[in-house]
PDB file of N, CA and C in Angstrom:
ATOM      1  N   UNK A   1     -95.912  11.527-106.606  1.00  0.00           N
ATOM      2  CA  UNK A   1     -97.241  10.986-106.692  1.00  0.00           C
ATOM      3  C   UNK A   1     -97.457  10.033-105.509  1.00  0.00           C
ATOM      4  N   UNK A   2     -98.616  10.440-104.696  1.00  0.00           N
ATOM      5  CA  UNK A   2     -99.067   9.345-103.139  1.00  0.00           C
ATOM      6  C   UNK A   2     -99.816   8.606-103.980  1.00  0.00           C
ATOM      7  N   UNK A   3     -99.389   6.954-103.606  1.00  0.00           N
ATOM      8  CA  UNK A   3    -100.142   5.602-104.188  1.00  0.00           C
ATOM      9  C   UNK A   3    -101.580   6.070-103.407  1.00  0.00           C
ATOM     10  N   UNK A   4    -102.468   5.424-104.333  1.00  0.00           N
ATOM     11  CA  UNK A   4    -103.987   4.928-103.440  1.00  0.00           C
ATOM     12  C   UNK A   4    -104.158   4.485-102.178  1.00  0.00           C
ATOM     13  N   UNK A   5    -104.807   4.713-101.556  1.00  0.00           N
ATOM     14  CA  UNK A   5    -104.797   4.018 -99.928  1.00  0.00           C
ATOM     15  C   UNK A   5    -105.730   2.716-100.652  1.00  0.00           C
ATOM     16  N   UNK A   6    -105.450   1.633-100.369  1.00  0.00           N
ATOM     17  CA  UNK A   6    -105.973   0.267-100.199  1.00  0.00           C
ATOM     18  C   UNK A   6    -107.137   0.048 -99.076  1.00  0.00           C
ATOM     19  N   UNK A   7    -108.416  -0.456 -99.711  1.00  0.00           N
ATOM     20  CA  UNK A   7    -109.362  -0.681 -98.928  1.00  0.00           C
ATOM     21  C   UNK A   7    -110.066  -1.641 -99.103  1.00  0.00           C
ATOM     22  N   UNK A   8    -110.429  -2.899 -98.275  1.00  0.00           N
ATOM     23  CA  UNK A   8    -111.014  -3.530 -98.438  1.00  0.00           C
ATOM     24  C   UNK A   8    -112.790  -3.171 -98.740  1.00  0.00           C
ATOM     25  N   UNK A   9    -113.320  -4.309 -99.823  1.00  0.00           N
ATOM     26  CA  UNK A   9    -114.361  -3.663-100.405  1.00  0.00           C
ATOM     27  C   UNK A   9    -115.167  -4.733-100.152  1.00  0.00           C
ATOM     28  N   UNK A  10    -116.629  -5.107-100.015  1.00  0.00           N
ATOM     29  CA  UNK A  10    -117.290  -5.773-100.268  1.00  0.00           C
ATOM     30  C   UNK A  10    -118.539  -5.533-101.409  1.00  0.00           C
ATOM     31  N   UNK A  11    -119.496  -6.511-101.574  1.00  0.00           N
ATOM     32  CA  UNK A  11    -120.168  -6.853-102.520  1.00  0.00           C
ATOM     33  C   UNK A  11    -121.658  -7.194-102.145  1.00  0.00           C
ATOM     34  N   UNK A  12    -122.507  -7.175-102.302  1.00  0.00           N
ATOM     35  CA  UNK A  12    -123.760  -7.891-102.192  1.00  0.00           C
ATOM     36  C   UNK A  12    -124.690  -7.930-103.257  1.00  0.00           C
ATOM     37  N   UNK A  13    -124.372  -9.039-103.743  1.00  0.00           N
ATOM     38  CA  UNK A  13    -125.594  -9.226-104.685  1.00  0.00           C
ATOM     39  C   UNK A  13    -126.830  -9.868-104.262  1.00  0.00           C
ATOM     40  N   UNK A  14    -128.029  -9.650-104.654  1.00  0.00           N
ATOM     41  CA  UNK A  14    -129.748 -10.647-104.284  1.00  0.00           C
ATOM     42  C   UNK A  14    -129.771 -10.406-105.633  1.00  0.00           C
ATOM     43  N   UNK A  15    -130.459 -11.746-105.751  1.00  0.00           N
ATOM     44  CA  UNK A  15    -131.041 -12.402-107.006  1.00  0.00           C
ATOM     45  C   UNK A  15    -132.006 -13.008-107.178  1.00  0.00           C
ATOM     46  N   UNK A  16    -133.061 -13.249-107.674  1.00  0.00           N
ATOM     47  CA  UNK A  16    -134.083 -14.092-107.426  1.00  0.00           C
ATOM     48  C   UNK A  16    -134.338 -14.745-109.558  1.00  0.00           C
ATOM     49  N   UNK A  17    -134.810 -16.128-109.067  1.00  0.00           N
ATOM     50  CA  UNK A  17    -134.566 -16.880-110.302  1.00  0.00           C
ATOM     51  C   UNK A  17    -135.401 -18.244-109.935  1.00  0.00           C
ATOM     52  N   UNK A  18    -136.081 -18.607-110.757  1.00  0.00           N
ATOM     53  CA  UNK A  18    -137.018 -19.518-111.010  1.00  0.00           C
ATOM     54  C   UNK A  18    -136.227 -20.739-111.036  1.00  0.00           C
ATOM     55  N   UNK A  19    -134.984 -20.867-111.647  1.00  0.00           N
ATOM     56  CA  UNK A  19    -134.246 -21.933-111.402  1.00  0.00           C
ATOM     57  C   UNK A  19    -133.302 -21.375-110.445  1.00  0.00           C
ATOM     58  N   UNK A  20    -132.949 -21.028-109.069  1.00  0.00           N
ATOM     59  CA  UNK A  20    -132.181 -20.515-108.347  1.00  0.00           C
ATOM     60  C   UNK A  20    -130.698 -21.555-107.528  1.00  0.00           C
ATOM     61  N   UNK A  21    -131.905 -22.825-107.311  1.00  0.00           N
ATOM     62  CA  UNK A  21    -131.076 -24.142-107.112  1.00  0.00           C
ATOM     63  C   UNK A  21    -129.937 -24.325-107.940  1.00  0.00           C
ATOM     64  N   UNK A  22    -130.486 -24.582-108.964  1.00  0.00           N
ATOM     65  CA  UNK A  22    -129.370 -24.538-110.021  1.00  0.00           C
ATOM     66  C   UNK A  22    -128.612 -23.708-110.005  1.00  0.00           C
ATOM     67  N   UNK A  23    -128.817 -22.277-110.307  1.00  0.00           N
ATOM     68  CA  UNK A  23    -127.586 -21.149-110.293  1.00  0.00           C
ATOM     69  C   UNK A  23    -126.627 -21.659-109.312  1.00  0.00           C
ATOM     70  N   UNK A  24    -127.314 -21.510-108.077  1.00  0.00           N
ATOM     71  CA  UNK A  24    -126.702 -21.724-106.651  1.00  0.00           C
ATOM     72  C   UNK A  24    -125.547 -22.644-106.850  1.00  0.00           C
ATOM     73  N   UNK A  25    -125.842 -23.683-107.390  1.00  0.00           N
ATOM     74  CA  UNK A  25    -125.164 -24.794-107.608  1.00  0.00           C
ATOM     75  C   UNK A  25    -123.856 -24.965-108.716  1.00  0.00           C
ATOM     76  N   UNK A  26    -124.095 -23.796-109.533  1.00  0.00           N
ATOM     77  CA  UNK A  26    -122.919 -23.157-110.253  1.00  0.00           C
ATOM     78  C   UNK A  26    -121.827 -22.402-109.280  1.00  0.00           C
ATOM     79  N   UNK A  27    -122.729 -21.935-108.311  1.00  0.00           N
ATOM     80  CA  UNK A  27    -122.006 -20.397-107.586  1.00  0.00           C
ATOM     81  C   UNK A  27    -120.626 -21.476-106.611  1.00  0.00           C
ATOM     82  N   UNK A  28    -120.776 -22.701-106.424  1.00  0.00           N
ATOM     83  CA  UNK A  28    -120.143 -23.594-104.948  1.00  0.00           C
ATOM     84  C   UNK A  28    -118.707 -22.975-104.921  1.00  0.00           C
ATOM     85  N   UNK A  29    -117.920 -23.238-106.216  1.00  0.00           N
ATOM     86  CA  UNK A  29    -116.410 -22.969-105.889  1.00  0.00           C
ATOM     87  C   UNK A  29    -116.350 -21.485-106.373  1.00  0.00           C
ATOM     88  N   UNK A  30    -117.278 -20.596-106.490  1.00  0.00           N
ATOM     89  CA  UNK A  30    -116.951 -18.801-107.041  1.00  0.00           C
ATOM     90  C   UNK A  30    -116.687 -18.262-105.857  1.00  0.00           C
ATOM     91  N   UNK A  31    -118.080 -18.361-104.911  1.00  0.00           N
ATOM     92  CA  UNK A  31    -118.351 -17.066-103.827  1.00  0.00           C
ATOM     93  C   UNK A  31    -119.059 -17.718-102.971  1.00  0.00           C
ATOM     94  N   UNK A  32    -119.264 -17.048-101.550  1.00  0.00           N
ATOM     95  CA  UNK A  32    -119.915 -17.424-100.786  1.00  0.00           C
ATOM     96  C   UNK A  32    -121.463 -16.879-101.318  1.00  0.00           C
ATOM     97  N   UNK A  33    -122.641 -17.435-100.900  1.00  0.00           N
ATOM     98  CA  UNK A  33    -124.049 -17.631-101.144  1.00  0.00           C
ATOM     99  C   UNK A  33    -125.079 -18.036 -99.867  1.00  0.00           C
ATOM    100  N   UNK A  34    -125.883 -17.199 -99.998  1.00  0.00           N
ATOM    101  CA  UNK A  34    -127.239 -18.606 -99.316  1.00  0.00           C
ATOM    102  C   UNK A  34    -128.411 -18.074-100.156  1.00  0.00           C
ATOM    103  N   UNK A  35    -128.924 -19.635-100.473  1.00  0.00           N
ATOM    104  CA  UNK A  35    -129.781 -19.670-100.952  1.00  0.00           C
ATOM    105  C   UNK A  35    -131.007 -20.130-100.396  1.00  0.00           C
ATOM    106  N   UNK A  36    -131.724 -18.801-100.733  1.00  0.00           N
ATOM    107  CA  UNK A  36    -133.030 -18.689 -99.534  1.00  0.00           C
ATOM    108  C   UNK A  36    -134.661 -18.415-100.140  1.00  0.00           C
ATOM    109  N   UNK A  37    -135.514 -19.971-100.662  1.00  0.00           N
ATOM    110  CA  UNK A  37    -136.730 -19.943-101.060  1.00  0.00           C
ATOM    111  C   UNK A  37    -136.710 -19.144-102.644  1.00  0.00           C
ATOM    112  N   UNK A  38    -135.414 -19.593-103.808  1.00  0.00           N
ATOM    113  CA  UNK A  38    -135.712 -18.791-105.083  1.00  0.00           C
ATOM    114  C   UNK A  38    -134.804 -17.584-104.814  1.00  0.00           C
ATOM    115  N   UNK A  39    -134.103 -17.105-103.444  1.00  0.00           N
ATOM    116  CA  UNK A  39    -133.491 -15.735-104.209  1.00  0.00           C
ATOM    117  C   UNK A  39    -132.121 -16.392-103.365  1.00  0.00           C
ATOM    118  N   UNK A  40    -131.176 -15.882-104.340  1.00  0.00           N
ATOM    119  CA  UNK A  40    -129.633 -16.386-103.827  1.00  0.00           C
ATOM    120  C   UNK A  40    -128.946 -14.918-103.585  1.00  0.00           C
ATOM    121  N   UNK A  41    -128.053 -14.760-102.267  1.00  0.00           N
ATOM    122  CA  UNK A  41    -127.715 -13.610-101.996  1.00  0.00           C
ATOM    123  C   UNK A  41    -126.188 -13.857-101.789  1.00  0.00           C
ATOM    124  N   UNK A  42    -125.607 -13.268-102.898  1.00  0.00           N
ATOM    125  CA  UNK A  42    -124.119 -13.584-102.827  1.00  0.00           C
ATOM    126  C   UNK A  42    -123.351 -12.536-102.301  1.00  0.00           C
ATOM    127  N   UNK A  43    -122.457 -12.535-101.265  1.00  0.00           N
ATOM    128  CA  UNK A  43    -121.182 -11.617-100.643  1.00  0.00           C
ATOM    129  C   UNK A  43    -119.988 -12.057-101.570  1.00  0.00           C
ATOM    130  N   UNK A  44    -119.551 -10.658-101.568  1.00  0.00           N
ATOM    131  CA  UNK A  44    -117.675 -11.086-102.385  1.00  0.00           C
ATOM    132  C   UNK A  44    -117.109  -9.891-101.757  1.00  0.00           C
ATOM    133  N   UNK A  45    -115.839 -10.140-101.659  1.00  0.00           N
ATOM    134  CA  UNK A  45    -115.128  -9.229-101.079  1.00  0.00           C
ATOM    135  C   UNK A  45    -113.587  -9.011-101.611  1.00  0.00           C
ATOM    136  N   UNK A  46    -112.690  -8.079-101.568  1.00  0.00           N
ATOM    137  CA  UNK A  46    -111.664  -8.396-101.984  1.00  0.00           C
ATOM    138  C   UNK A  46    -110.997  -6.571-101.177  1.00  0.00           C
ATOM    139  N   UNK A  47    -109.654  -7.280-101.739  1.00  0.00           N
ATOM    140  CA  UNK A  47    -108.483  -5.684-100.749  1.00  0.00           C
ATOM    141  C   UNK A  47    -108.765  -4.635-101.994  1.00  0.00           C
ATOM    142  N   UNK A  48    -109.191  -4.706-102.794  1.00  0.00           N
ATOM    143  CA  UNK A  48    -109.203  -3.346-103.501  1.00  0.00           C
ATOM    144  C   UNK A  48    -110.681  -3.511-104.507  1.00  0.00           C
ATOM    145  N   UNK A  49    -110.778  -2.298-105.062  1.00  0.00           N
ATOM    146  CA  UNK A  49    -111.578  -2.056-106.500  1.00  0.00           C
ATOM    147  C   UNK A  49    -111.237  -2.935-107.313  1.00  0.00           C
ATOM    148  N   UNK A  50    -110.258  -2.860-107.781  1.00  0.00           N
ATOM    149  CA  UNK A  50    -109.774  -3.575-108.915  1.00  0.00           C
ATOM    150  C   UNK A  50    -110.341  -5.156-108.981  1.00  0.00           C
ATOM    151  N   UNK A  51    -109.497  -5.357-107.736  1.00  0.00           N
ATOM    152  CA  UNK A  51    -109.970  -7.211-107.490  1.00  0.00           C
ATOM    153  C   UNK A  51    -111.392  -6.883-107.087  1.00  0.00           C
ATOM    154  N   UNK A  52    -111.917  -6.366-106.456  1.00  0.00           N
ATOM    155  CA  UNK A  52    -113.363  -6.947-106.297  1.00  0.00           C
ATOM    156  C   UNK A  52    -113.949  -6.490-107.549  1.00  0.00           C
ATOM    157  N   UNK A  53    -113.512  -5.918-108.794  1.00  0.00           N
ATOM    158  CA  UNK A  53    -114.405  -5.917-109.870  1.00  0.00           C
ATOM    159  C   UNK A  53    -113.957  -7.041-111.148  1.00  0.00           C
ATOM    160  N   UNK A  54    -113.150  -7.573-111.120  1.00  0.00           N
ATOM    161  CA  UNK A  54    -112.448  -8.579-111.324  1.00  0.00           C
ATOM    162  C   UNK A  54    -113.318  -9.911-110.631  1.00  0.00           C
ATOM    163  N   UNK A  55    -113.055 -10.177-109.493  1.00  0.00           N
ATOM    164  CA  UNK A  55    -114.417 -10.992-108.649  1.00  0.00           C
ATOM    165  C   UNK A  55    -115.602 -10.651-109.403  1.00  0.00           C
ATOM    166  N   UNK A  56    -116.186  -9.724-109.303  1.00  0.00           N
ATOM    167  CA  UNK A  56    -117.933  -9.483-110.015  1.00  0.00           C
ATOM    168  C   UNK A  56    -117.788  -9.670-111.403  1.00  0.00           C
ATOM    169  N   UNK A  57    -116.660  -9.853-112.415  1.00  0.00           N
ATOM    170  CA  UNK A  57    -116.457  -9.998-113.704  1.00  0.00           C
ATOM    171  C   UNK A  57    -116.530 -11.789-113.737  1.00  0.00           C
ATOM    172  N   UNK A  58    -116.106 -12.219-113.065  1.00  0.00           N
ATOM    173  CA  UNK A  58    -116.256 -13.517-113.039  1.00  0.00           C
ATOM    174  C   UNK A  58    -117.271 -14.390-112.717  1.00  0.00           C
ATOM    175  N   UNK A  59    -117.589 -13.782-111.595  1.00  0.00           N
ATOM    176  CA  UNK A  59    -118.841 -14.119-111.054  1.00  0.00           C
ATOM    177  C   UNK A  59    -120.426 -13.861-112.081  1.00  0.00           C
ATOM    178  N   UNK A  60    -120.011 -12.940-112.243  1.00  0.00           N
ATOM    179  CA  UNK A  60    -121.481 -12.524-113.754  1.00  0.00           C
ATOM    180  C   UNK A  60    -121.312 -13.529-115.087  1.00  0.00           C
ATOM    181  N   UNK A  61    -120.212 -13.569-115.514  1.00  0.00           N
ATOM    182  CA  UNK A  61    -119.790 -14.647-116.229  1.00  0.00           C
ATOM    183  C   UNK A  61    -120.308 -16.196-116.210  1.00  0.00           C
ATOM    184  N   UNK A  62    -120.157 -16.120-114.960  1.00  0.00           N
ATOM    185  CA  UNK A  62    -120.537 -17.589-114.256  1.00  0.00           C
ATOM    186  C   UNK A  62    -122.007 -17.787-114.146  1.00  0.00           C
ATOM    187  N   UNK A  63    -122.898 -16.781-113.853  1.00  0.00           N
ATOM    188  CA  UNK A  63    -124.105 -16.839-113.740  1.00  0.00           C
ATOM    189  C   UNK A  63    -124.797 -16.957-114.918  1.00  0.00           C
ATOM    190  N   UNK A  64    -124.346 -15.882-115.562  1.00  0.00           N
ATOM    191  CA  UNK A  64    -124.592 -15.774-117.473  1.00  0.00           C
ATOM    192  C   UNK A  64    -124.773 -16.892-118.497  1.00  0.00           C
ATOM    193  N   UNK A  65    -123.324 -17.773-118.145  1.00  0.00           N
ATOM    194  CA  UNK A  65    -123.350 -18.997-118.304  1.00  0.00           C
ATOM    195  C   UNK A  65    -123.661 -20.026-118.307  1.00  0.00           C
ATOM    196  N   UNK A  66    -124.522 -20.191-116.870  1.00  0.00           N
ATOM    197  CA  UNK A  66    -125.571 -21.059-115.941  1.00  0.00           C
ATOM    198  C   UNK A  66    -127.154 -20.661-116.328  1.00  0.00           C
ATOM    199  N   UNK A  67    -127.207 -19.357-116.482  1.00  0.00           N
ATOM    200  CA  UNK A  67    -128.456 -19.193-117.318  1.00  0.00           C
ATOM    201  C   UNK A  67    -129.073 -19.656-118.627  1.00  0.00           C
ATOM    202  N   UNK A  68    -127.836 -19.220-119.029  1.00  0.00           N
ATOM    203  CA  UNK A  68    -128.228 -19.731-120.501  1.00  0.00           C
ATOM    204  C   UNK A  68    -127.845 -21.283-120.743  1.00  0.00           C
ATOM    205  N   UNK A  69    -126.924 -21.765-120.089  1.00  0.00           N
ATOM    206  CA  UNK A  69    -127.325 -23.388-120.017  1.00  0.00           C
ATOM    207  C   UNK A  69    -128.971 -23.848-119.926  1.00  0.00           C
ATOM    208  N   UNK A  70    -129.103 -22.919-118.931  1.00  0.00           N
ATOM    209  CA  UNK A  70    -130.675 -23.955-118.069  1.00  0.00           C
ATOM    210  C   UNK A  70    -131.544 -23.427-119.343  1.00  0.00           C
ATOM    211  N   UNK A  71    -131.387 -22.242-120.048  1.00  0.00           N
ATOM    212  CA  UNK A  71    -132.749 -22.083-121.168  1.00  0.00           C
ATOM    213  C   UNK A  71    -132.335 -22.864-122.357  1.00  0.00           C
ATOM    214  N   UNK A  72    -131.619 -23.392-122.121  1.00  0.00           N
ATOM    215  CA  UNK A  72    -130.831 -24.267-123.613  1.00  0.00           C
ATOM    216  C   UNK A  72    -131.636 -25.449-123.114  1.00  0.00           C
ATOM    217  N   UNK A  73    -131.452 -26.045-121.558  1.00  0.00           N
ATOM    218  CA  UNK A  73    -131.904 -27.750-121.389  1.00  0.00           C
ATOM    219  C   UNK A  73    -133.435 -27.526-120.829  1.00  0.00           C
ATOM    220  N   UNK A  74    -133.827 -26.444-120.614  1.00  0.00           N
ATOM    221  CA  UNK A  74    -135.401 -26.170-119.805  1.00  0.00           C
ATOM    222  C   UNK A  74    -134.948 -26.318-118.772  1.00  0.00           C
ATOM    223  N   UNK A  75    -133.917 -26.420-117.833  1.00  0.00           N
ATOM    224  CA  UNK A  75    -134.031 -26.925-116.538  1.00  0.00           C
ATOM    225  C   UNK A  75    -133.504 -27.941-116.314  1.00  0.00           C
ATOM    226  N   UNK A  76    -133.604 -28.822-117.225  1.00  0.00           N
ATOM    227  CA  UNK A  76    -133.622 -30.161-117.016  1.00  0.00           C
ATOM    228  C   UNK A  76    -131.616 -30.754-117.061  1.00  0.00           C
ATOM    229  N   UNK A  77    -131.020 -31.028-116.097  1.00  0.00           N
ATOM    230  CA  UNK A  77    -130.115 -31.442-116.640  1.00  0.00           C
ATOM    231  C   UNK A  77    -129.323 -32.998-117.462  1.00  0.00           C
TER     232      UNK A  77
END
């Protein structure tokens, strides 16, 4: 059996969100970001599938999380 060839993978997520600042501000120690006028556009990258879906498992997590914080406080922290 020939192992998988290993490939580095990247990611791009755009997002756009009424509270985006905020998300953004969850995202600092996940992934790289810029956040640009309400839409945050995140890159992730990793050496395989596996890890970069692992990365996007976390990362969604994280956002998920940050969402539903901000509809719990209105925004307001």
């Amino acid at each position: 059996m020939t192992p998988r060839k290993s490939e580095s993978s990247r990611l791009l997520l755009r997002l756009t969100h009424e509270d985006a600042e905020a998300l953004a501000a969850s995202l600092i120690t996940e992934a790289e970001f810029i956040n640009h006028n309400g839409t945050i556009e995140i890159t992730e990258g990793a050496d395989s599938m596996v890890d970069l879906r692992a990365r996007w498992n976390t990362l969604m997590r994280g956002l998920i999380a940050s969402e539903q914080t901000l509809g719990i406080t209105g925004g307001n922290e």
